[in-house]
N, C-alpha and C. Protein backbone atom coordinates (compact mmCIF):
# COMPACT_ATOMS: atom_id res chain seq x y z
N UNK A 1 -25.89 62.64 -12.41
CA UNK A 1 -26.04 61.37 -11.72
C UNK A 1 -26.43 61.65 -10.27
N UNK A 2 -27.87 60.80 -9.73
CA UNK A 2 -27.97 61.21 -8.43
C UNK A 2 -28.06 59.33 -7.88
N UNK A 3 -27.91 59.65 -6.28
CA UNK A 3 -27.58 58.26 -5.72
C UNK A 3 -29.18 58.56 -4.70
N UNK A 4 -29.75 57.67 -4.59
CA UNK A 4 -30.72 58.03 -3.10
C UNK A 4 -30.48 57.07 -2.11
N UNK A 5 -30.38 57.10 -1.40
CA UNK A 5 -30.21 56.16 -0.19
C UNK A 5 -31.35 56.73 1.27
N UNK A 6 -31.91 55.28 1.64
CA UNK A 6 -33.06 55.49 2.24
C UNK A 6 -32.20 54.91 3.40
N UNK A 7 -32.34 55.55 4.62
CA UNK A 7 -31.57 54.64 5.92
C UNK A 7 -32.75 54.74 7.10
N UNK A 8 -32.64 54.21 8.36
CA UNK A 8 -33.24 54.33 9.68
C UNK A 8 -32.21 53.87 10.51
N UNK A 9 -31.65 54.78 10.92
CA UNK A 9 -30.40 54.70 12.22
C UNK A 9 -30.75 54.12 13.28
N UNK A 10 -30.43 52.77 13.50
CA UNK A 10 -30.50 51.73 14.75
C UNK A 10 -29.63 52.64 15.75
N UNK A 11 -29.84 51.70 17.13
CA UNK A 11 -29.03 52.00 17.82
C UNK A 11 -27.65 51.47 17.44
N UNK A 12 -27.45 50.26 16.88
CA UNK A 12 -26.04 49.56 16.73
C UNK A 12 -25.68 50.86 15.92
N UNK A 13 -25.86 51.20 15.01
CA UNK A 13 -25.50 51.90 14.39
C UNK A 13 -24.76 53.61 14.34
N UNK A 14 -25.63 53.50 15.71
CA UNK A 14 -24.84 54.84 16.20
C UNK A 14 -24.30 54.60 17.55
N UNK A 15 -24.47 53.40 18.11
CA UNK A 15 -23.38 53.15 18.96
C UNK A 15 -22.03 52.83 18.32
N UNK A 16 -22.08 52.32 17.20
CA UNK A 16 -20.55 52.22 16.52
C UNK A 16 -19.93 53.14 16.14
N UNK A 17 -20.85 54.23 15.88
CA UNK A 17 -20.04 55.55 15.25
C UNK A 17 -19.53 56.18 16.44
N UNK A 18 -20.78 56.15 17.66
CA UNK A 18 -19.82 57.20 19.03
C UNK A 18 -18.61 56.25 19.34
N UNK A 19 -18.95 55.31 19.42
CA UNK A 19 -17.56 54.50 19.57
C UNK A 19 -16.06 54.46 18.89
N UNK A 20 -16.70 54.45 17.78
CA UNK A 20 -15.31 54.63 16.87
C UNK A 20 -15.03 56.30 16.90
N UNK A 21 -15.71 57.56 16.88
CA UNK A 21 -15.47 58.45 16.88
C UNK A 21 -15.09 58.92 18.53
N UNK A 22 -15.18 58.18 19.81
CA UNK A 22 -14.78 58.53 20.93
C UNK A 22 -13.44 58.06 21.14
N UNK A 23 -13.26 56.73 20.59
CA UNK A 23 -12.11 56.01 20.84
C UNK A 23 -10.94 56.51 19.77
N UNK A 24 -11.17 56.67 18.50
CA UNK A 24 -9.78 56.87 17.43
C UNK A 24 -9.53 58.47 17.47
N UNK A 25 -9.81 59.12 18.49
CA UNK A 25 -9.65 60.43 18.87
C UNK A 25 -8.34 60.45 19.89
N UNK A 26 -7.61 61.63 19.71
CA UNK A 26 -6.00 61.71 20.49
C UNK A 26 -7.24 61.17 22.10
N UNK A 27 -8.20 61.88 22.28
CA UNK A 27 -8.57 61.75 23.77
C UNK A 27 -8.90 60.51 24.45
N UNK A 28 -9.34 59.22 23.48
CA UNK A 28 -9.64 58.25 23.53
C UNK A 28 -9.19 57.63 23.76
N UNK A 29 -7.81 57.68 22.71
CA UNK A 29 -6.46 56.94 22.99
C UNK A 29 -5.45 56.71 24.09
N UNK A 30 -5.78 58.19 24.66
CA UNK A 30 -4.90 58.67 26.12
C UNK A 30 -6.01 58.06 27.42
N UNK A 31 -6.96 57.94 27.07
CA UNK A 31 -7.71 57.45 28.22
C UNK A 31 -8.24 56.00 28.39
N UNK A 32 -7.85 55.50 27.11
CA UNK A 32 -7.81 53.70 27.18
C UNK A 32 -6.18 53.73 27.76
N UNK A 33 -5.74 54.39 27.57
CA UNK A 33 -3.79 54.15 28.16
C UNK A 33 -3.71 54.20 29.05
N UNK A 34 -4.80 55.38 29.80
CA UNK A 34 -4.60 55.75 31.40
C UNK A 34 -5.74 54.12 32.13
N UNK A 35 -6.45 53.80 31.80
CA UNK A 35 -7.05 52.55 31.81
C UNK A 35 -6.16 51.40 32.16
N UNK A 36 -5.52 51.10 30.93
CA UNK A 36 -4.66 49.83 30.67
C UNK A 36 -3.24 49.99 31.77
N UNK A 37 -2.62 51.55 31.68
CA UNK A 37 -1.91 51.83 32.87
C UNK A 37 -2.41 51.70 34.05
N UNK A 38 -3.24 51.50 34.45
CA UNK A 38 -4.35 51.31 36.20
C UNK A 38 -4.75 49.95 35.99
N UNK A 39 -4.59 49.21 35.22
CA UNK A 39 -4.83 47.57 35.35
C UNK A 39 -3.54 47.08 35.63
N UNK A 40 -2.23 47.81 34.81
CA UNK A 40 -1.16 47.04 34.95
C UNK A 40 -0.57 47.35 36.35
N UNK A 41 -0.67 48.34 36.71
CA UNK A 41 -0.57 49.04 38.36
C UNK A 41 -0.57 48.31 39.37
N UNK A 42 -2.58 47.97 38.67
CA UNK A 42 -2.95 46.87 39.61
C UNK A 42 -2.43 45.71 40.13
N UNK A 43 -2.03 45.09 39.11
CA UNK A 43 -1.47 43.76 39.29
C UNK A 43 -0.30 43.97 39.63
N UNK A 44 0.76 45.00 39.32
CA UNK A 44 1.95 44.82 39.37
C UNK A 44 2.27 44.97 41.03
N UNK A 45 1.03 46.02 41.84
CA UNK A 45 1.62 46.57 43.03
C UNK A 45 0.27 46.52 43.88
N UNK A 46 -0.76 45.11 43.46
CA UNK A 46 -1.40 44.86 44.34
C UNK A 46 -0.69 44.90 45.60
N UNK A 47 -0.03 44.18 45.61
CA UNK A 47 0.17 43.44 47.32
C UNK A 47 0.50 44.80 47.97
N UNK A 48 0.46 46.37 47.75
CA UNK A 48 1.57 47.35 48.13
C UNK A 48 0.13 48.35 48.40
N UNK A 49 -1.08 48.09 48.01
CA UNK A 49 -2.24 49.20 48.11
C UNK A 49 -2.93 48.53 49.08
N UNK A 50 -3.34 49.39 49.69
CA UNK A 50 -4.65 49.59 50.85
C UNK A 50 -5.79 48.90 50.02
N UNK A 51 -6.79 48.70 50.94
CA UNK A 51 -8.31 47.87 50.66
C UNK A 51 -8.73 49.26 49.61
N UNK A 52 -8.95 50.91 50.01
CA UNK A 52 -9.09 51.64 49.52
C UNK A 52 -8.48 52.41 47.68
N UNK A 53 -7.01 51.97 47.97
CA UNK A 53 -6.27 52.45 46.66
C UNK A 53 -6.76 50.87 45.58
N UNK A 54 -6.62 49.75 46.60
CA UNK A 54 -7.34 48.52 45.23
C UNK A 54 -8.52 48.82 44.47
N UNK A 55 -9.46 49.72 45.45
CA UNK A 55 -11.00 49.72 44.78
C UNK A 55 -10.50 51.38 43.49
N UNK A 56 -9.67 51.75 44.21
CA UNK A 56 -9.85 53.24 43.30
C UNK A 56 -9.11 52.68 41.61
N UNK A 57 -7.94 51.96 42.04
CA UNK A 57 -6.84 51.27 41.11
C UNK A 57 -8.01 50.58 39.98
N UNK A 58 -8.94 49.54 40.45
CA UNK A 58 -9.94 48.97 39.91
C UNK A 58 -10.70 50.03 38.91
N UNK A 59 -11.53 50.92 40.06
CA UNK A 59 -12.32 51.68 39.30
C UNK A 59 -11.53 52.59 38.21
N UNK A 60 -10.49 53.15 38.39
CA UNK A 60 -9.76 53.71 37.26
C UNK A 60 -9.48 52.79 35.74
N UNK A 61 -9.49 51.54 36.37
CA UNK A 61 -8.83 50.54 35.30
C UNK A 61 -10.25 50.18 34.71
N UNK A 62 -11.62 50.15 34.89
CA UNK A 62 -12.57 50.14 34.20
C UNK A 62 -13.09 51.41 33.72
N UNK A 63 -12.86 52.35 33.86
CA UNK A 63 -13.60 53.72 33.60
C UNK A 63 -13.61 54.07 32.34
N UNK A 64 -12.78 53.72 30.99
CA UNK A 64 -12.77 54.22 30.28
C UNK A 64 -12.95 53.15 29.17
N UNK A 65 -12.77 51.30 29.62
CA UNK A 65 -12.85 50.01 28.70
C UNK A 65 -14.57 49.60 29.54
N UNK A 66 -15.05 49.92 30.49
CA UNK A 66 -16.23 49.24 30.80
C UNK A 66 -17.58 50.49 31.12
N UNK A 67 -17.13 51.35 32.13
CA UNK A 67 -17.91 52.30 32.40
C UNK A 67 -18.35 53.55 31.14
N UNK A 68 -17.17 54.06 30.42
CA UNK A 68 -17.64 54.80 29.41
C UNK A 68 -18.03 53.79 28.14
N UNK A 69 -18.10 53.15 28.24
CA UNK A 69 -18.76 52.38 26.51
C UNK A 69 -20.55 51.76 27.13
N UNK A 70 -20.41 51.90 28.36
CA UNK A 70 -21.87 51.82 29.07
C UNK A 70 -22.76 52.78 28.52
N UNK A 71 -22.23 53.92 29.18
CA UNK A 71 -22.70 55.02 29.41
C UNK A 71 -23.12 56.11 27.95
N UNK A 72 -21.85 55.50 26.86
CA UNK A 72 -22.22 56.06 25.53
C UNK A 72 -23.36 55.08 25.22
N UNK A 73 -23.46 53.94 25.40
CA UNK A 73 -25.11 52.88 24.92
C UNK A 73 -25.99 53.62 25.74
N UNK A 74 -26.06 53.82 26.72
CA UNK A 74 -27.00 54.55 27.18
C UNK A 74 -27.57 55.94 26.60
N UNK A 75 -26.68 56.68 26.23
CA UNK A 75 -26.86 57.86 25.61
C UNK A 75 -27.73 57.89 24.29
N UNK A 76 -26.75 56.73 23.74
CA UNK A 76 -27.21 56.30 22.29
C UNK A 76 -28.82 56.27 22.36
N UNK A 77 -28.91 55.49 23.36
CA UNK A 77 -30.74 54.75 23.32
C UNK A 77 -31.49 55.72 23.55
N UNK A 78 -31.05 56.79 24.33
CA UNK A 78 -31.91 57.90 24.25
C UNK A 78 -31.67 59.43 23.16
N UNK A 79 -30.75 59.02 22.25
CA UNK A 79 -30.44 59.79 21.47
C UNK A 79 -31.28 58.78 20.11
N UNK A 80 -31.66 58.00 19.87
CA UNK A 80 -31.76 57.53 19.27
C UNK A 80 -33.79 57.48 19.04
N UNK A 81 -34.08 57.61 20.38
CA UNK A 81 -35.55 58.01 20.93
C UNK A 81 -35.98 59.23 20.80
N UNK A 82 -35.04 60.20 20.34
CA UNK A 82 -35.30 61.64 20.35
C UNK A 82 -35.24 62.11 19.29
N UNK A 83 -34.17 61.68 18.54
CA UNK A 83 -33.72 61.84 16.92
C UNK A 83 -34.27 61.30 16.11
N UNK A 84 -34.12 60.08 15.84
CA UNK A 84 -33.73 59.02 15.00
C UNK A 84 -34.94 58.39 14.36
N UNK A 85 -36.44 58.83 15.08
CA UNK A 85 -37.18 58.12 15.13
C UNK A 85 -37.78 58.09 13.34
N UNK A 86 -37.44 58.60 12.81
CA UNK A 86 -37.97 58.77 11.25
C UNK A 86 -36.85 58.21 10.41
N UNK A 87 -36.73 57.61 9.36
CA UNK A 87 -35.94 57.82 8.00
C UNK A 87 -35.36 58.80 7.69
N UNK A 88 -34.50 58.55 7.28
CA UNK A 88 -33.30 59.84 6.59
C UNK A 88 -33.53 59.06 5.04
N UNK A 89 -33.29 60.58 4.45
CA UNK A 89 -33.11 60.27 2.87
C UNK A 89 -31.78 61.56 2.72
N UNK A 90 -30.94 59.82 2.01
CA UNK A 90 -29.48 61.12 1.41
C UNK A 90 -29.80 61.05 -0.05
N UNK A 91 -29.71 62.32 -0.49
CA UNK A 91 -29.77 62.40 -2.27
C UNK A 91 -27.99 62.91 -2.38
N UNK A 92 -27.19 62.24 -3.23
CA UNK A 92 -25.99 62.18 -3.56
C UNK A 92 -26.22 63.33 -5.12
N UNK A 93 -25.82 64.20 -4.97
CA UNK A 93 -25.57 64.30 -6.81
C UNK A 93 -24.20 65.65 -6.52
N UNK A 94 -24.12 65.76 -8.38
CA UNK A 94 -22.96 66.70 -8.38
C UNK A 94 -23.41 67.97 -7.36
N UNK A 95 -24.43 68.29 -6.79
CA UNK A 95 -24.59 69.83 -6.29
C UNK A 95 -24.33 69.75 -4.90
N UNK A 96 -24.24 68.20 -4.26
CA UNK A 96 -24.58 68.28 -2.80
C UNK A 96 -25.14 67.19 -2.37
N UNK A 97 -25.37 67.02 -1.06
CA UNK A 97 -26.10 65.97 -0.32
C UNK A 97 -27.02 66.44 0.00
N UNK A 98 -28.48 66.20 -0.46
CA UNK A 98 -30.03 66.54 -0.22
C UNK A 98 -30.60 65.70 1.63
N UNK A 99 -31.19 65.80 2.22
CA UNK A 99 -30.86 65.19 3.75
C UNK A 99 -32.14 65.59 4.09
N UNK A 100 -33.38 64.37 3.85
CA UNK A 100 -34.69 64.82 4.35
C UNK A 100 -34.79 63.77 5.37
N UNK A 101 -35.80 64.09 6.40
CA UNK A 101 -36.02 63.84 7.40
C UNK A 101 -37.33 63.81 7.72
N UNK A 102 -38.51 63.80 7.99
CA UNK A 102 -39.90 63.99 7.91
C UNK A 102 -40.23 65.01 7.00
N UNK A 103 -40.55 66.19 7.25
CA UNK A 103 -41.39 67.52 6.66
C UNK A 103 -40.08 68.18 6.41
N UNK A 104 -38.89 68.12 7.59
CA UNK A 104 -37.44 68.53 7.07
C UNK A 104 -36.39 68.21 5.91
N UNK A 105 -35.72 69.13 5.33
CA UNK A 105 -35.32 69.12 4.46
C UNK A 105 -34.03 69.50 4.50
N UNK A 106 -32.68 69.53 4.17
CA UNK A 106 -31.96 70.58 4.12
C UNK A 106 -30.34 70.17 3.15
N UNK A 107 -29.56 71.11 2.51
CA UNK A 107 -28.84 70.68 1.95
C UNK A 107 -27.07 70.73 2.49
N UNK A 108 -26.61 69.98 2.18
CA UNK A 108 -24.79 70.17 2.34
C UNK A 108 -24.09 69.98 1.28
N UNK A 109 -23.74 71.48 0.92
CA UNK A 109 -22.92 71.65 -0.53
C UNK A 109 -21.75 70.69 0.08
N UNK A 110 -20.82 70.89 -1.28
CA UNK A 110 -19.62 69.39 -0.92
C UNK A 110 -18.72 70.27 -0.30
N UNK A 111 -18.35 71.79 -0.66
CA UNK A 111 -17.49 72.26 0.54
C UNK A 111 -17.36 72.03 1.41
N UNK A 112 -18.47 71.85 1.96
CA UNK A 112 -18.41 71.68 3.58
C UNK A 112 -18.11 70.35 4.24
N UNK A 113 -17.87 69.28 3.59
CA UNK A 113 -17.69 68.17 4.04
C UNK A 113 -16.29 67.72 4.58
N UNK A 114 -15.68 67.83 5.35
CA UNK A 114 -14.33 67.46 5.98
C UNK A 114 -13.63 66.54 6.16
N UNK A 115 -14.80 65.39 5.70
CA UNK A 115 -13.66 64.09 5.76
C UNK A 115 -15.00 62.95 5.38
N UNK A 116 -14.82 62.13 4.65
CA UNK A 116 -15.49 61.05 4.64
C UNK A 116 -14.47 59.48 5.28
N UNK A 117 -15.50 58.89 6.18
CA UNK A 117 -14.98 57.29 6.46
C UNK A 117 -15.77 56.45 6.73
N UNK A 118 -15.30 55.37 6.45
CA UNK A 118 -15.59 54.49 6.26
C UNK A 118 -15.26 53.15 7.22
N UNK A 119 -16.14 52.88 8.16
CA UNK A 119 -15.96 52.24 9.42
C UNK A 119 -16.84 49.70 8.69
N UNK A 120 -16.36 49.29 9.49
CA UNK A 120 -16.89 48.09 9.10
C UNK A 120 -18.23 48.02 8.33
N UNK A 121 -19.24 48.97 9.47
CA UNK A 121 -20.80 48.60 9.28
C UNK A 121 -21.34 50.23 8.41
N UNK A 122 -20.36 51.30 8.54
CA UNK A 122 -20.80 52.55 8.18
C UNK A 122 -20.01 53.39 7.32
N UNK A 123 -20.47 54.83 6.75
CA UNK A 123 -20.08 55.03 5.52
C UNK A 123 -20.46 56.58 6.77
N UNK A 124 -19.39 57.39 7.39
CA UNK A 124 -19.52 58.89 7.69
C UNK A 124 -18.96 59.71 7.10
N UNK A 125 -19.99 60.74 6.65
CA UNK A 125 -19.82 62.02 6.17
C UNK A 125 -19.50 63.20 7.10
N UNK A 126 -18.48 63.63 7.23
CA UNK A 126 -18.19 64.63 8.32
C UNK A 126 -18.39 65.95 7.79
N UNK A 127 -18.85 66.78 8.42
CA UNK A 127 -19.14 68.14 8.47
C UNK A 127 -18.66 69.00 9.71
N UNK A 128 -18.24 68.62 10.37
CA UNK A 128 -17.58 68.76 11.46
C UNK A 128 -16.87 68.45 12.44
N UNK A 129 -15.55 68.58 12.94
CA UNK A 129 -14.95 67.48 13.86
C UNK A 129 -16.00 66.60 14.28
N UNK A 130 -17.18 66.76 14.43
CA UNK A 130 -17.42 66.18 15.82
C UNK A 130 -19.07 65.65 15.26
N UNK A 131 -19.69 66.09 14.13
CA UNK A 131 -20.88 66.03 13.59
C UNK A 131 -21.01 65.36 12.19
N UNK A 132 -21.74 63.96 11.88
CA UNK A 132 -21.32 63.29 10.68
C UNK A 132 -22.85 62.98 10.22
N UNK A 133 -22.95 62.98 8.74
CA UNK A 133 -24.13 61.94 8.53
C UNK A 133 -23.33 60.54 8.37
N UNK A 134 -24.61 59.84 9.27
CA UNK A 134 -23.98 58.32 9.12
C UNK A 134 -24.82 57.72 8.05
N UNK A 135 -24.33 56.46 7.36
CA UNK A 135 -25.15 56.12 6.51
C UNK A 135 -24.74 54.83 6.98
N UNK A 136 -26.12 53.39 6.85
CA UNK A 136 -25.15 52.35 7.02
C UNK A 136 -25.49 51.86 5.63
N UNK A 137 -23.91 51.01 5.61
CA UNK A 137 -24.00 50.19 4.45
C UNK A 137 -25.07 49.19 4.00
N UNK A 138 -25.75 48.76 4.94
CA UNK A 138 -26.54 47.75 4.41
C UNK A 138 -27.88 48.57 3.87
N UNK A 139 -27.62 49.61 3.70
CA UNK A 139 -29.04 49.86 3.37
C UNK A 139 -28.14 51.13 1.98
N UNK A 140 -26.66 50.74 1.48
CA UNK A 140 -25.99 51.37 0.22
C UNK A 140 -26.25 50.35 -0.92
N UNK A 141 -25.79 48.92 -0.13
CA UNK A 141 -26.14 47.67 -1.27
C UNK A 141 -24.90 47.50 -1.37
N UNK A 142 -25.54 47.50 -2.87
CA UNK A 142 -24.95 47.24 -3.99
C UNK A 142 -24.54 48.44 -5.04
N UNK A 143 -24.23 49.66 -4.50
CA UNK A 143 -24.14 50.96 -4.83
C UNK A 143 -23.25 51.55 -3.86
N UNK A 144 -22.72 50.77 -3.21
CA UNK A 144 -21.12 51.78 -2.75
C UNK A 144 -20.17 52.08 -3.78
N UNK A 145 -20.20 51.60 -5.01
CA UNK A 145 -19.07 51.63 -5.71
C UNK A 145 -19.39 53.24 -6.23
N UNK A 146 -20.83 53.22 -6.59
CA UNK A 146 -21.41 54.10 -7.51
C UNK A 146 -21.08 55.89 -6.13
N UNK A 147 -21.74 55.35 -4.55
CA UNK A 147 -21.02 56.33 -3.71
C UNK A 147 -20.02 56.80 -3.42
N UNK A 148 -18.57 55.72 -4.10
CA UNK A 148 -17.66 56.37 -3.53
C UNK A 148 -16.68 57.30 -5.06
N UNK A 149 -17.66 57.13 -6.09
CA UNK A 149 -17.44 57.65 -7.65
C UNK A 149 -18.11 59.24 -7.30
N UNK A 150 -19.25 59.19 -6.49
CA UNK A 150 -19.70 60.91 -6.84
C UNK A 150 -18.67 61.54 -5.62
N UNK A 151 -18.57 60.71 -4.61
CA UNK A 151 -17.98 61.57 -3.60
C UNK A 151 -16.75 62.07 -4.09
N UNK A 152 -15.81 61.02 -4.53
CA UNK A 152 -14.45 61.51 -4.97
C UNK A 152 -14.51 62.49 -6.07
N UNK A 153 -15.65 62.27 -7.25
CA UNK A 153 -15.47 63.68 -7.79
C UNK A 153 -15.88 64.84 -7.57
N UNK A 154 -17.01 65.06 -6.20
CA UNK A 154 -17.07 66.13 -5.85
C UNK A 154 -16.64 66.80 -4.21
N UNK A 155 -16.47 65.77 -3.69
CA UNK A 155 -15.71 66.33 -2.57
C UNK A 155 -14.59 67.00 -2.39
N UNK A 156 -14.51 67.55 -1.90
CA UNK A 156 -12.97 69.13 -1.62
C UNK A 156 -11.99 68.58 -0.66
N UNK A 157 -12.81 67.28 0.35
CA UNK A 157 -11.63 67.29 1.37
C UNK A 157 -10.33 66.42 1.12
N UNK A 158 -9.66 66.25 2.21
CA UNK A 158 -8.21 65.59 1.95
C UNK A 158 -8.93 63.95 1.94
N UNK A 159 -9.50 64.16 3.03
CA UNK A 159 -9.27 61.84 4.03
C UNK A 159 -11.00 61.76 3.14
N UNK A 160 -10.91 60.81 2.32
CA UNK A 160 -11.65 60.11 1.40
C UNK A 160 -11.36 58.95 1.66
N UNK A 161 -12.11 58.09 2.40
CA UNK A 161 -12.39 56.34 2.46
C UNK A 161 -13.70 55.65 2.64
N UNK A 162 -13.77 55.09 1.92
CA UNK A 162 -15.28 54.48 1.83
C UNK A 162 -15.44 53.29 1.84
N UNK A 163 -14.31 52.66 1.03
CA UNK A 163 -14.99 50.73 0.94
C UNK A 163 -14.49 50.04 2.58
């Protein structure tokens, strides 16, 4: 049994993945805290800071809910201009994930896969902490059921979620 799935990675699309993969990270978590801790600061001990500690208090309290989710769209748009600009084709079968790209080609036995998830708009295949094929759903259908049948019988890893 093989699955093909034809995708073209928008920007939404990989702005949601750096997003969800920047934010549900221990580092993400600690730095929306240090955020939300510099807003509550703010308010709690305005009247007690200098013209100077208000602007720093401020800028700390946006840096990580306004300034970094900027700055990853920005990235995105030019990661997306450099990469992205072709179709991906995933071939699903018992041997592996087939992963062409223009004239490129290349394969990922299921060993290697470390975690599959499954986000609102996307379906990631991890191969590495930090390195995923994304797939989006709207372009799985009506064949997620049939994706998340080969993955579970041939994938090795533990975290399997897909729908």
């Amino acid at each position: 049994m093989e699955l093909v799935i034809d995708t073209k990675i928008e920007v939404k699309e990989l702005y949601e993945f750096t997003l969800n993969h920047n934010y549900k990270s221990l580092h993400g978590i600690i730095s929306l805290l240090f955020s939300l801790a510099s807003a509550v600061g703010a308010v709690v001990y305005w009247d007690r800071f200098n013209t100077m500690n208000r602007v720093l208090i401020i800028l700390f309290a946006l840096m990580f809910t306004v300034f970094e989710p900027i700055g990853c769209y920005i990235k995105v748009r030019k990661q997306i201009k450099k990469s992205f600009t072709e179709p991906i084709k995933y071939a699903f079968s018992s041997k592996g994930i087939t992963i062409s790209q223009g004239n490129g080609k290349a394969v990922c036995e299921w060993y290697e896969i470390m975690k599959v998830v499954s986000t609102k708009n996307l379906i990631n295949v991890y191969t590495s902490p930090v390195r995923a094929f994304i797939i989006p759903k709207k372009d799985i259908k009506e064949n997620l059921g049939e994706l998340e049948t080969i993955i579970r019988e041939n994938a090795q890893c533990m975290k399997i979620s897909v729908r």
